[in-house]
Structure formats: C-alpha cells, structure tokens
Protein backbone atom coordinates (compact mmCIF):
# COMPACT_ATOMS: atom_id res chain seq x y z
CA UNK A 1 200.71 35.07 -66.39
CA UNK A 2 197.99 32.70 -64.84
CA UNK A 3 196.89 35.63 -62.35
CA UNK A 4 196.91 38.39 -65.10
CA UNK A 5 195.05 36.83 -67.42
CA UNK A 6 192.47 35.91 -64.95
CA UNK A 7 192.61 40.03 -64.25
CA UNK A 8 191.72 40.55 -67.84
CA UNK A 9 189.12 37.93 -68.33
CA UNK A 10 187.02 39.10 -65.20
CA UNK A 11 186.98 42.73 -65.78
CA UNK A 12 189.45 43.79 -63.07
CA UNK A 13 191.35 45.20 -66.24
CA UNK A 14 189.36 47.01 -68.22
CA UNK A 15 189.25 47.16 -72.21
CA UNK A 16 191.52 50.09 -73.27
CA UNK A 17 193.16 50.25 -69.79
CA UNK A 18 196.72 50.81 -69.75
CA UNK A 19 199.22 48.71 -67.61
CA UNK A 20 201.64 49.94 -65.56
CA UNK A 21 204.60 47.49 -65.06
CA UNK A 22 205.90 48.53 -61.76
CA UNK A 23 202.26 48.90 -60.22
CA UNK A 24 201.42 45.44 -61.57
CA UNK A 25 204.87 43.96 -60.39
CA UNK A 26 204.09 45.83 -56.68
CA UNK A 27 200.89 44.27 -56.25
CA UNK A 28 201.75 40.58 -57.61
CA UNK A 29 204.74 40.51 -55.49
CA UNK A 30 207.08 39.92 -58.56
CA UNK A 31 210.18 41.81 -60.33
CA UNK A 32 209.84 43.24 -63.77
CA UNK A 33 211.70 40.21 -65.50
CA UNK A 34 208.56 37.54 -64.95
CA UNK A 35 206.32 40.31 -65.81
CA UNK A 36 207.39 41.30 -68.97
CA UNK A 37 207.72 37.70 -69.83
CA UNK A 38 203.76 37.36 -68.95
CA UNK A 39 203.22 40.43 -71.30
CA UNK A 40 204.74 38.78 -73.95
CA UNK A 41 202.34 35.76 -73.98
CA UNK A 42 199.56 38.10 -73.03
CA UNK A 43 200.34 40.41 -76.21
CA UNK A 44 200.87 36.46 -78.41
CA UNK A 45 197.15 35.18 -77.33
CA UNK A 46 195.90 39.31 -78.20
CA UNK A 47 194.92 40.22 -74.98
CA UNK A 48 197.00 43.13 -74.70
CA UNK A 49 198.36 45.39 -77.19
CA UNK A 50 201.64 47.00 -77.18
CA UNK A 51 200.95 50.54 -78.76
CA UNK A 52 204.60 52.50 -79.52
CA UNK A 53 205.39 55.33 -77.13
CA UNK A 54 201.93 54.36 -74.85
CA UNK A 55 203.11 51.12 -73.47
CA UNK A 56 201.14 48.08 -72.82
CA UNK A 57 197.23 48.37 -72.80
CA UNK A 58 194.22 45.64 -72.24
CA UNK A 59 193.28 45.23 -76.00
CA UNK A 60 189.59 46.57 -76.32
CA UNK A 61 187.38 44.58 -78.89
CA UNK A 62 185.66 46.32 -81.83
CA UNK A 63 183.25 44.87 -84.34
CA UNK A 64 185.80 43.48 -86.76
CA UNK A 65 187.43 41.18 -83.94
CA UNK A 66 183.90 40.50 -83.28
CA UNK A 67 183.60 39.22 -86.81
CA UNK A 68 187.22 37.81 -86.56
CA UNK A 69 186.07 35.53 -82.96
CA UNK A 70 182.76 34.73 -84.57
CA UNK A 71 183.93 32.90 -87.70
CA UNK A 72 186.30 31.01 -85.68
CA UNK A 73 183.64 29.87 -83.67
CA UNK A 74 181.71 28.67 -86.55
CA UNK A 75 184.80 26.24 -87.07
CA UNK A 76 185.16 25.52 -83.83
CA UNK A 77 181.58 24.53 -82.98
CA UNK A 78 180.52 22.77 -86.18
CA UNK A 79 182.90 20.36 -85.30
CA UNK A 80 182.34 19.77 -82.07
CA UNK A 81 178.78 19.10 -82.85
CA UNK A 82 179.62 16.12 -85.13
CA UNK A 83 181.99 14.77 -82.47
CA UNK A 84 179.14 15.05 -80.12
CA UNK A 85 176.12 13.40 -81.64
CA UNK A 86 178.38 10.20 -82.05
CA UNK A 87 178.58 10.28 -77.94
CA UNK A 88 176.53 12.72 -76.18
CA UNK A 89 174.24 10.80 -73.72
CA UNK A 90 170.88 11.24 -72.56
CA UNK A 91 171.42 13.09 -69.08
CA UNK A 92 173.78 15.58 -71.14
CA UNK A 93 171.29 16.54 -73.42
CA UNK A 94 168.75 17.13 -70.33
CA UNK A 95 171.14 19.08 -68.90
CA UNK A 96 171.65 21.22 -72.23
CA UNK A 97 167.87 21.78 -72.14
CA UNK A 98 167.66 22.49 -68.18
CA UNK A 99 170.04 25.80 -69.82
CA UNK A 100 166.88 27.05 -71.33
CA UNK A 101 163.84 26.33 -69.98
CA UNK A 102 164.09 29.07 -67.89
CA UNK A 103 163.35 30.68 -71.11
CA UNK A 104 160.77 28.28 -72.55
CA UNK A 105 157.51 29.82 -72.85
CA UNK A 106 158.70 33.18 -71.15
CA UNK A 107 156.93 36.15 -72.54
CA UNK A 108 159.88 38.93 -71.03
CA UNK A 109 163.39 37.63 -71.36
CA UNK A 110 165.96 38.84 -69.54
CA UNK A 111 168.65 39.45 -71.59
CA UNK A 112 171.53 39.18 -68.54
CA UNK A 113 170.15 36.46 -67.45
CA UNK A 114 170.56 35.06 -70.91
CA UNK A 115 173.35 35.51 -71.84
CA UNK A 116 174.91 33.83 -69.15
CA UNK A 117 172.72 30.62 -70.29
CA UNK A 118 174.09 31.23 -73.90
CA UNK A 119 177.71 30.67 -72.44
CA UNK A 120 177.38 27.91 -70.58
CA UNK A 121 175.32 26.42 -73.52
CA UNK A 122 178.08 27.25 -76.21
CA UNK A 123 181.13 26.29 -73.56
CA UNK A 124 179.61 23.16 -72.61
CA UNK A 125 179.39 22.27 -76.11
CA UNK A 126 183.36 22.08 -76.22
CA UNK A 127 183.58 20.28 -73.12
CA UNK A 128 181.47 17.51 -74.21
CA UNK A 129 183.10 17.11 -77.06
CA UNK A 130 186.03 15.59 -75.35
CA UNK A 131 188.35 17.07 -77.99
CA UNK A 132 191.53 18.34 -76.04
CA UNK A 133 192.85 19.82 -79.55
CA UNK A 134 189.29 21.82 -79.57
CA UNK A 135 189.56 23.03 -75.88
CA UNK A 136 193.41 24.16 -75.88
CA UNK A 137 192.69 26.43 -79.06
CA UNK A 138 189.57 28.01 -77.47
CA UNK A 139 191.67 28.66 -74.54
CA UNK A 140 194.74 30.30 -76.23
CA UNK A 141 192.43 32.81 -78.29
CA UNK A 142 189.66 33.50 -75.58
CA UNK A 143 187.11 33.32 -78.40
CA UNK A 144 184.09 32.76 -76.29
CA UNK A 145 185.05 35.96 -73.58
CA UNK A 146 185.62 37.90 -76.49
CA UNK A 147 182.07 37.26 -78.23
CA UNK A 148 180.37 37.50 -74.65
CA UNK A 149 182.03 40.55 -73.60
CA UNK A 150 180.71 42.46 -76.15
CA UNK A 151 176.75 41.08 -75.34
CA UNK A 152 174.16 39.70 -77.14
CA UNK A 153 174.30 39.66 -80.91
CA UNK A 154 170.80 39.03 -81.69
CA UNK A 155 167.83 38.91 -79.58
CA UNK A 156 166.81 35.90 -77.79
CA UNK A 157 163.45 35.72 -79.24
CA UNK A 158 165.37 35.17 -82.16
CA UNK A 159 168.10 32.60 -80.53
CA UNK A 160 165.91 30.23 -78.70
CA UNK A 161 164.61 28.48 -81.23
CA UNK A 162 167.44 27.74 -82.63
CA UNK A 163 169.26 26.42 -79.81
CA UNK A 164 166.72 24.48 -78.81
CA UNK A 165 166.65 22.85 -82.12
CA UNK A 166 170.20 22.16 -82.19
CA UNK A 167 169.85 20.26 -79.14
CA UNK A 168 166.51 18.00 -81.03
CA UNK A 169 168.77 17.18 -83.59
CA UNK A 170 171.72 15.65 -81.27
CA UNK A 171 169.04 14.21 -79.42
CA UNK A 172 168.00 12.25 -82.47
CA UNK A 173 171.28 11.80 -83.18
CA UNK A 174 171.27 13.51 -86.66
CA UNK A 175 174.60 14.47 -87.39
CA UNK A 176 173.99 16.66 -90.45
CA UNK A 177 171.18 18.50 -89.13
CA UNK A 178 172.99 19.10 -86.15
CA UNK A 179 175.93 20.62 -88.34
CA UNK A 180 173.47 22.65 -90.41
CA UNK A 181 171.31 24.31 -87.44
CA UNK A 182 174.44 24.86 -85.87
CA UNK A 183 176.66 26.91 -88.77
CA UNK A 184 173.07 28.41 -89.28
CA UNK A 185 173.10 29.37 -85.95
CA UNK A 186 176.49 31.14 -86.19
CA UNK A 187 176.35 32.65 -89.70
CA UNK A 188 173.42 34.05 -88.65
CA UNK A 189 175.69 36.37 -86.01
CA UNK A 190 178.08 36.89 -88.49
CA UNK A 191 176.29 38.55 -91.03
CA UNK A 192 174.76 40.78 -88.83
CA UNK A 193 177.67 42.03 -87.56
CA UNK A 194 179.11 42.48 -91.09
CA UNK A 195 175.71 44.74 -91.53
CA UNK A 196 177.11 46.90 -88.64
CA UNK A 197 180.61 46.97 -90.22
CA UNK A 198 178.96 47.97 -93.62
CA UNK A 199 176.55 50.83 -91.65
CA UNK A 200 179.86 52.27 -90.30
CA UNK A 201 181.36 53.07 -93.36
C-alpha cells in the first residue's frame, strides 16, 4: 500500500493510467491477495478509481475535485492558523519568510520554482500546527498533491502579497487577521476555479 501510493504521489503512475494487477504484483514481489487489499484503501482515500469492465485506474483530477480539495483546505488551514499564532516562534516565522524572498522584489517569477515554495509554505503550515488530528486527515485525502498537481491557480504576482501578509499577521500575533488573510487567501482560489467550471458549461 505504502509503496503504491508513493507510485501515485510521485508521478510514476500517471493520472488516467490503468493498473494492471499481475504486472504490479510481478514487480512488488507480492501475490494478488495483498494487492487487491492495497487497491481497496487506494480506491477509499480516491486515488484510484475502479471503472466497471476497465479495471482499476490512477484517478485523474478535474476542476470540480479541484474545487472539492480547495474548500477543504480552506477548513483545514484556517484552523491551523489560529492554532499557530498562539505558538509559532520567532525562528519559524523567519523560516516561513526565507520561503519567499527568493521572490521578494523579483521582477520575472518563475512559476516552477514557485510553486514548489507555495507547498512547502502551505505544508509547513500543518506541521507547525502540531495538530495530529489536522495532519492524519491531510494525509488520508492527499489534499495538498491534489491542488499542486494540477499547478498554479493564480499568478504569483497575485499570491505574494498575500502570503507574505499572512505571515505579518502571525508575526504580530493577530489571530483574526491571520484567519481572515488566510480564508481570503483560499476563497480567492476557489472562486476562480468555480469561474472555470461556469466557462465550461
């Protein structure tokens, strides 16, 4: 299960791909028996999808699990926020800010480059929050590959500021503002994507 799901999560399986059992079970070294039961949990956390007369295929993300992941980060974050302002210390917030200032003052972005520093930001967010409850759901649903897989939402001329001033406000300790520019921050991602939903129509 462990191995597989690493598969998925890099890339080594792609988005759409199907799965063969027996290959799979040839080059893991395993019978069919523990395979199927990895499947199972697999198909449970929606990383694969069972499609009826296919078989089993690496479940590809469109824009309404986009939306789906994206609103479930907004719970997920907001409240890890106001579990962090109460604790974060100083050298964590310089290392939030050593994420971007790669970025600071930069007049061409590059958007790979980026991203990557958008994960770590968002990830590390959970982390520090200490809250194992927080960091077990992210890991069942996968929220954070499934929002970075699919690339940058907005632009980060667009981003920057606002994750720089979510990290002002838990450096000043403000626990509502922190809240605010950080739901701000997500809704922001959500409604664009509903405006993509809404174009397709």
């Amino acid at each position: 299960y462990q191995t597989l799901k690493g598969m998925i999560l890099s890339g080594q399986f792609k988005p759409g791909e199907k799965l063969y059992q027996e290959k799979i079970a040839e080059l893991l070294g395993v019978s069919r028996t523990p395979l199927v039961k990895a499947f199972q949990i697999l198909e449970h956390e929606m990383l694969i999808e069972s499609i009826p007369r296919r078989g089993m295929y690496v479940k590809e993300i469109n824009l309404n699990d986009l939306l789906d992941a994206f609103e479930c980060r907004q719970g997920i974050e907001t409240t890890a926020i106001r579990i962090i302002v109460e604790i974060i210390t100083t050298d964590e917030i310089m290392d939030l800010k050593s994420i971007f200032e790669p970025f600071v003052n930069s007049k061409r972005i590059n958007r790979k480059a980026y991203l990557t520093a958008d994960s770590e930001f968002h990830k590390r967010l959970i982390g520090m929050s200490g809250n194992d409850y927080l960091k077990r759901i992210e890991q069942i649903i996968h929220v954070y590959e499934r929002t970075y897989k699919y690339g940058l939402i907005r632009a980060p001329v667009e981003t920057l500021p606002e994750h720089l001033k979510i990290i002002s406000a838990l450096e000043t300790r403000d626990a509502g503002l922190a809240e605010e520019y950080m739901r701000n921050h997500i809704r922001k991602s959500v409604v664009m994507i509903k405006q993509k939903l809404d174009s397709t129509i």
